[in-house]
C-alpha atoms as a PDB file:
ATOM      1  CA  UNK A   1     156.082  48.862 165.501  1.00  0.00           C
ATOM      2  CA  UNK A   2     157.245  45.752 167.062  1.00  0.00           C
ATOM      3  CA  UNK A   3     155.037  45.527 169.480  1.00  0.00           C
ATOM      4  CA  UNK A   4     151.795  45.779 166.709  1.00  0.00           C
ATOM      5  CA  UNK A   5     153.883  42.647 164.686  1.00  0.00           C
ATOM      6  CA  UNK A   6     153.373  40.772 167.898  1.00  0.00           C
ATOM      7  CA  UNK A   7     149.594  41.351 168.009  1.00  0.00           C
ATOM      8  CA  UNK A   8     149.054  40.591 164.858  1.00  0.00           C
ATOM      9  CA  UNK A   9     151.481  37.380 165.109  1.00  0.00           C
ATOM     10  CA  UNK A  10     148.633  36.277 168.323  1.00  0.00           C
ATOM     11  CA  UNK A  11     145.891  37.482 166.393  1.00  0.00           C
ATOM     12  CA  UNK A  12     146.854  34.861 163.590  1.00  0.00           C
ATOM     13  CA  UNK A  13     148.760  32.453 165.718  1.00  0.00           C
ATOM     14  CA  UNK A  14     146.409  29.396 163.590  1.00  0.00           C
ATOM     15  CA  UNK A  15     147.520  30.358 160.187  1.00  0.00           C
ATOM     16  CA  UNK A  16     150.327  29.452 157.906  1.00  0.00           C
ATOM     17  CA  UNK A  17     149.660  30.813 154.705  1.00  0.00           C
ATOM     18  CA  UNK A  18     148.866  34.109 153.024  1.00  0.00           C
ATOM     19  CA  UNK A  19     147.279  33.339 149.623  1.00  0.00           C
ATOM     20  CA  UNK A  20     147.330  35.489 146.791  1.00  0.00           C
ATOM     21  CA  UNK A  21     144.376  34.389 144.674  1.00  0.00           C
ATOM     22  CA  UNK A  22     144.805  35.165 140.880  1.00  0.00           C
ATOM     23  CA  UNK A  23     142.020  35.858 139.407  1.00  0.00           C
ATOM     24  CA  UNK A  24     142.685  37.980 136.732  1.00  0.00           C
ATOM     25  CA  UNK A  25     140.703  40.575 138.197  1.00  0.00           C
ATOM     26  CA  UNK A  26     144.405  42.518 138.621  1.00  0.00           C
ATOM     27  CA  UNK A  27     147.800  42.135 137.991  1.00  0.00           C
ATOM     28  CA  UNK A  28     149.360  39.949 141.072  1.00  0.00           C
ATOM     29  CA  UNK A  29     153.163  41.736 140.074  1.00  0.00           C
ATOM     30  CA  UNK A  30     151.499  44.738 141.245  1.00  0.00           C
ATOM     31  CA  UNK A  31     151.212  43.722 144.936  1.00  0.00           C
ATOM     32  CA  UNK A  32     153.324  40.914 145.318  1.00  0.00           C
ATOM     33  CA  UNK A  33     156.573  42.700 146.624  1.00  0.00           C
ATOM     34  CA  UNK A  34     153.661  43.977 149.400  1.00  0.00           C
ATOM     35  CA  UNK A  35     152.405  40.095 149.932  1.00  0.00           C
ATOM     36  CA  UNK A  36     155.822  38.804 150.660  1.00  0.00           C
ATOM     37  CA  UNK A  37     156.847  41.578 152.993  1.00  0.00           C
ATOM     38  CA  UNK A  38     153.801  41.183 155.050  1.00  0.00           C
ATOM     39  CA  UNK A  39     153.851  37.289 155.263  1.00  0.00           C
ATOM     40  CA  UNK A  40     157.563  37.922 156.318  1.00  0.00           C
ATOM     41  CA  UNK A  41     156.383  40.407 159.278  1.00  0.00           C
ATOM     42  CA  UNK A  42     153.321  37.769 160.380  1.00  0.00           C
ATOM     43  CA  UNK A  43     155.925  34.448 159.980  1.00  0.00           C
ATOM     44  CA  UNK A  44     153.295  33.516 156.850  1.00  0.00           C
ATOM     45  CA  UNK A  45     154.294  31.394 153.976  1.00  0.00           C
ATOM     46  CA  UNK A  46     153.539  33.515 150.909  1.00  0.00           C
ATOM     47  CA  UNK A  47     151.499  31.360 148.375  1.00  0.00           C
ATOM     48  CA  UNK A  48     150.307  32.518 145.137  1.00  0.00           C
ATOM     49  CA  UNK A  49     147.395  29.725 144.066  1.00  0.00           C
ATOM     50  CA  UNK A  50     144.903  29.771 140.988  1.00  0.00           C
ATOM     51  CA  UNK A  51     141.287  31.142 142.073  1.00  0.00           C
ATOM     52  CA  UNK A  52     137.701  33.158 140.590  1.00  0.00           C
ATOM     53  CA  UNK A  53     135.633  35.547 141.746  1.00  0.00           C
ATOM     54  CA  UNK A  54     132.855  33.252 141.589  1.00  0.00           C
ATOM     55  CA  UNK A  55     132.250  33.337 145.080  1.00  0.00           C
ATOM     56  CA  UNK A  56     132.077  36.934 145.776  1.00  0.00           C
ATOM     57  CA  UNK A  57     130.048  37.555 143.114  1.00  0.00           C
ATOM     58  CA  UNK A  58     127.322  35.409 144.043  1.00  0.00           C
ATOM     59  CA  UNK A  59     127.722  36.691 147.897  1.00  0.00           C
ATOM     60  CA  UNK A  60     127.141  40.156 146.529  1.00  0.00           C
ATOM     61  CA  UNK A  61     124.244  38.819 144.076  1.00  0.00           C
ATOM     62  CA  UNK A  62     123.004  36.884 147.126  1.00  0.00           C
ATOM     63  CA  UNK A  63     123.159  33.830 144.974  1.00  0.00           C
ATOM     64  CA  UNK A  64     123.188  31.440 148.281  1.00  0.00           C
ATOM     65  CA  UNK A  65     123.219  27.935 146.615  1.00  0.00           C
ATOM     66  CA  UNK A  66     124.451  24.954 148.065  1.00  0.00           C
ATOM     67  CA  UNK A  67     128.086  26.475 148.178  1.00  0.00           C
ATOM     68  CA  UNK A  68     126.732  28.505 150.955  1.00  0.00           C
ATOM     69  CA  UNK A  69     125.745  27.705 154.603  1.00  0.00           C
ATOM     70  CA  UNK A  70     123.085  30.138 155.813  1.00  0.00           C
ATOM     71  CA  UNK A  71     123.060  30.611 159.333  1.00  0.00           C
ATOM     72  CA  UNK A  72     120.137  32.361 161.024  1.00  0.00           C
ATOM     73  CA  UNK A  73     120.896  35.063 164.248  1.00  0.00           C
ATOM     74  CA  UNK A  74     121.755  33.790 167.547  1.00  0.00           C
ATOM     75  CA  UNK A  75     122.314  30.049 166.121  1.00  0.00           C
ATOM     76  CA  UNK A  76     124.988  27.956 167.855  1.00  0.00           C
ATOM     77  CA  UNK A  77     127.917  27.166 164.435  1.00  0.00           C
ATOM     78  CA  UNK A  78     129.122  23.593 164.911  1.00  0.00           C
ATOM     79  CA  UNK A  79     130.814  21.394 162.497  1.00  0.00           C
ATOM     80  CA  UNK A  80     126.804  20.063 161.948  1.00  0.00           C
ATOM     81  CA  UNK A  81     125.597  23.168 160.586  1.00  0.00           C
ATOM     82  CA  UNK A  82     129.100  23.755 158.223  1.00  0.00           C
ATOM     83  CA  UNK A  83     128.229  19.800 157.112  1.00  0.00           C
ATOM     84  CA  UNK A  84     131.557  19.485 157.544  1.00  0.00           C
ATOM     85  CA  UNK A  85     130.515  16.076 159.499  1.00  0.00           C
ATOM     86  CA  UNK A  86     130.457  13.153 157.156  1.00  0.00           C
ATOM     87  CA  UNK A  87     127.450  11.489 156.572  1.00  0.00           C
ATOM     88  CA  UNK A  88     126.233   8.405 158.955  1.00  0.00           C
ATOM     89  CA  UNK A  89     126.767   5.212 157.591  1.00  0.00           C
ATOM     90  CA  UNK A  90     123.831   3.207 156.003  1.00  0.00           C
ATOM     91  CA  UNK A  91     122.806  -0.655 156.358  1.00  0.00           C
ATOM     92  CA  UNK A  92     123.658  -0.494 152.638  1.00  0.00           C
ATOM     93  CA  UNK A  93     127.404   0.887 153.063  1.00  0.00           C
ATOM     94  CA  UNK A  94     127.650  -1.403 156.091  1.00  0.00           C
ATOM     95  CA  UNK A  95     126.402  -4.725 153.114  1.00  0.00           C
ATOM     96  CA  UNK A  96     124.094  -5.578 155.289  1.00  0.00           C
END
């Protein structure tokens, strides 16, 4: 038992949290007793935060807007293709 806490501790060795999303989808009293003992196993803060299904939904619809980055096969992911880059600077934001 210990020694599957300590692969799951290296598998998430870059998180902090685990989030329970209420989305009145369910009843979070139902599985929060659950939540907290497995954040306390992993070394997770347990956070309960506001949250929709909004999101899954459209995944499942395949609703890809612009809250979605598609991604073809065999495509290299950098911070580019997330546009999680900010945006170069123009002559205009520069007053020139």
């Amino acid at each position: 038992r210990e020694r599957t806490r300590e692969i799951y501790r290296l598998m998430l060795k870059g998180y902090k949290n685990l989030y329970v999303i209420r989305t009145d989808a369910y009843d979070p009293a139902e599985i929060l007793p659950q939540t907290r003992d497995l954040a306390a196993a992993l070394y997770l803060q347990h956070r309960v935060i506001d949250g929709s299904l909004t999101m899954i939904r459209k995944a499942l619809l395949k609703e890809w807007d612009d809250d979605f980055t598609i991604i073809e096969a065999g495509t290299t992911v950098d911070l580019k293709a997330l546009r999680l880059l900010p945006e170069p600077l123009t002559r205009a934001d520069l007053g020139s």
